[in-house]
C-alpha atoms as a PDB file:
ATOM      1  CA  UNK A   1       7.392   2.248 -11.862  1.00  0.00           C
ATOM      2  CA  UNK A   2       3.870   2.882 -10.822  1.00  0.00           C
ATOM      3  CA  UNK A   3       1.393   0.566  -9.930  1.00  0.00           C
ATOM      4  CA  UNK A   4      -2.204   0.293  -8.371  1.00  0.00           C
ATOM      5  CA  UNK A   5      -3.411  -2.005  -5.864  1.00  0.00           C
ATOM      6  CA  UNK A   6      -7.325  -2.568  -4.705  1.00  0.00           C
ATOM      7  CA  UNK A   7      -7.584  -2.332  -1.118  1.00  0.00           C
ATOM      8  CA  UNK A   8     -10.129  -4.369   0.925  1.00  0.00           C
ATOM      9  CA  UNK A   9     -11.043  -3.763   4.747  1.00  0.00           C
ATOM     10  CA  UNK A  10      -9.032  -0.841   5.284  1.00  0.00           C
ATOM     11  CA  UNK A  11     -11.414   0.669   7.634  1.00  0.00           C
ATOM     12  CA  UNK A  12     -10.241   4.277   8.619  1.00  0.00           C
ATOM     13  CA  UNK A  13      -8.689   7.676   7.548  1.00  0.00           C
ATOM     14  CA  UNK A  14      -6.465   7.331  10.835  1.00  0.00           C
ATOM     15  CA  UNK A  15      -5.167   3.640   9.451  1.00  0.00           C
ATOM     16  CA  UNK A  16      -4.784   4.654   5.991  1.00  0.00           C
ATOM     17  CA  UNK A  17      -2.270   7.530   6.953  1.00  0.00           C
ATOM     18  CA  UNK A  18      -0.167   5.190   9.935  1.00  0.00           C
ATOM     19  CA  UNK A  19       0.104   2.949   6.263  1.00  0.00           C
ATOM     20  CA  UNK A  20       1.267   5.513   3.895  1.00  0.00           C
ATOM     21  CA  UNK A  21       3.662   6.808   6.649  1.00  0.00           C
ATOM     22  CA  UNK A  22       5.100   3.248   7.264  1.00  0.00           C
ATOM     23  CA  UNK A  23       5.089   2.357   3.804  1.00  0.00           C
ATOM     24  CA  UNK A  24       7.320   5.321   2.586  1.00  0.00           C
ATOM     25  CA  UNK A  25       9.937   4.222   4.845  1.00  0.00           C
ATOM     26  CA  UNK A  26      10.364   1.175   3.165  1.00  0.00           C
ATOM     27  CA  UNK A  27      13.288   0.617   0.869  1.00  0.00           C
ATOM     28  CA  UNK A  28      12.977   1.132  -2.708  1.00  0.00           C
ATOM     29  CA  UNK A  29       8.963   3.316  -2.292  1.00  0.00           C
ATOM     30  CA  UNK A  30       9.065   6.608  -4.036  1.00  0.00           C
ATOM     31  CA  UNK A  31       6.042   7.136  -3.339  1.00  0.00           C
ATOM     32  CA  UNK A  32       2.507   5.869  -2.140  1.00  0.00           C
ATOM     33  CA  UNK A  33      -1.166   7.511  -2.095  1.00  0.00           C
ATOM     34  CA  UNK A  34      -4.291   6.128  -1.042  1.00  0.00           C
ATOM     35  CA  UNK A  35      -7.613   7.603  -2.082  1.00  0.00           C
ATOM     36  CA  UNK A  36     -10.193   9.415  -0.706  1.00  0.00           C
ATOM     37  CA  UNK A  37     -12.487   6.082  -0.540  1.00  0.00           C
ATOM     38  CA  UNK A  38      -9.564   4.249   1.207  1.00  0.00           C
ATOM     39  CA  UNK A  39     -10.275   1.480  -1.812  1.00  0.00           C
ATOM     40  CA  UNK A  40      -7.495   2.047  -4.144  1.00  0.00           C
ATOM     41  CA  UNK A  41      -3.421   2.633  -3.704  1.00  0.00           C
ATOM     42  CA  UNK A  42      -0.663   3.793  -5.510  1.00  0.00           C
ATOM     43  CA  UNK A  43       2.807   3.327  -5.106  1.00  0.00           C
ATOM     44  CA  UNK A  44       5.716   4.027  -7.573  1.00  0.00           C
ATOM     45  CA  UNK A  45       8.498   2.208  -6.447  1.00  0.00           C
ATOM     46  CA  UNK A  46      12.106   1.395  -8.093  1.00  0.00           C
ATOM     47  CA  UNK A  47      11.980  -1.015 -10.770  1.00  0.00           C
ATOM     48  CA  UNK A  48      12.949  -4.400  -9.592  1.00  0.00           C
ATOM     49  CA  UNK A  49      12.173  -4.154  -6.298  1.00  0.00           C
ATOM     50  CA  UNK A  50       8.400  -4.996  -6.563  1.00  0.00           C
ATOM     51  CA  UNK A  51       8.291  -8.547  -5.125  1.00  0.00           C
ATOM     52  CA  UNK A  52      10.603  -6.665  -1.878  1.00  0.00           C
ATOM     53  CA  UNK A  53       7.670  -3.999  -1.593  1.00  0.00           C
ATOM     54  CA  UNK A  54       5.168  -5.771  -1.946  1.00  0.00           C
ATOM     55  CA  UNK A  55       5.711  -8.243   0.808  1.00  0.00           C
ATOM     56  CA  UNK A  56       6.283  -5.287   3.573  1.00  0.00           C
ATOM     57  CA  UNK A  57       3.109  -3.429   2.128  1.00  0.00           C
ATOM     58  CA  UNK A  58       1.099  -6.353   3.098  1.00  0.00           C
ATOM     59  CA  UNK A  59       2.032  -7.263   6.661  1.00  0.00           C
ATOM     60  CA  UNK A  60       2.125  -3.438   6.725  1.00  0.00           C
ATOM     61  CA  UNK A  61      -1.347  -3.092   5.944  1.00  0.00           C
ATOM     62  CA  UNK A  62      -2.522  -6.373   7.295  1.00  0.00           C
ATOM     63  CA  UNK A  63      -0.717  -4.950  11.064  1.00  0.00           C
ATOM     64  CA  UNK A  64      -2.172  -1.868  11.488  1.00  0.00           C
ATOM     65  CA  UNK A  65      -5.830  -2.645   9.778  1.00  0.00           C
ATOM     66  CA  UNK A  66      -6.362  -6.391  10.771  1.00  0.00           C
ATOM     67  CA  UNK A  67      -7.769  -7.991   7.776  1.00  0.00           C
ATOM     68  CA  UNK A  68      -6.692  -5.657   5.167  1.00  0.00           C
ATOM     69  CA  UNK A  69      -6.276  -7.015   1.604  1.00  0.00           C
ATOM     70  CA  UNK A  70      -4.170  -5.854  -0.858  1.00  0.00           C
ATOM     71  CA  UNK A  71      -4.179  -7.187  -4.384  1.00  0.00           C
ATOM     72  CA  UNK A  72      -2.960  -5.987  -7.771  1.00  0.00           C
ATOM     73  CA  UNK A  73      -5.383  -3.727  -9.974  1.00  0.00           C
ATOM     74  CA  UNK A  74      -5.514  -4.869 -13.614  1.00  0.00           C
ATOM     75  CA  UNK A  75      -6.074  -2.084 -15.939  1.00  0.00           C
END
């Protein structure tokens, strides 16, 4: 399952790749991308494991860029 999150306050290359590395590890991520603008993320993860995910890839993000945001991208 793929999904798409907007992310707010991420403020550096050197951030975004500590996240994606972190955020692999995590159980159930196949994998994660963030783009070039460090505004938008994608993770395919296992299905039924979202809620799991989700709440490591926010204190994730929020630990290593303080004040990072991460919220769901509606297409």
């Amino acid at each position: 399952m793929n999904r798409s999150y907007r992310v707010y306050a991420l403020s550096d290359r050197r951030k975004a790749r500590s996240i994606v590395k972190e955020i692999s590890k995590v159980d159930g991520v196949q994998g994660i991308q963030i783009s070039d603008d460090l505004k938008e993320m994608s993770i395919k993860m296992e299905t039924g494991k979202t809620t799991a995910v989700m709440e490591r890839v926010v204190n994730i993000c929020n630990r290593i860029s303080y004040g990072c945001e991460v919220k769901y991208k509606f297409t």
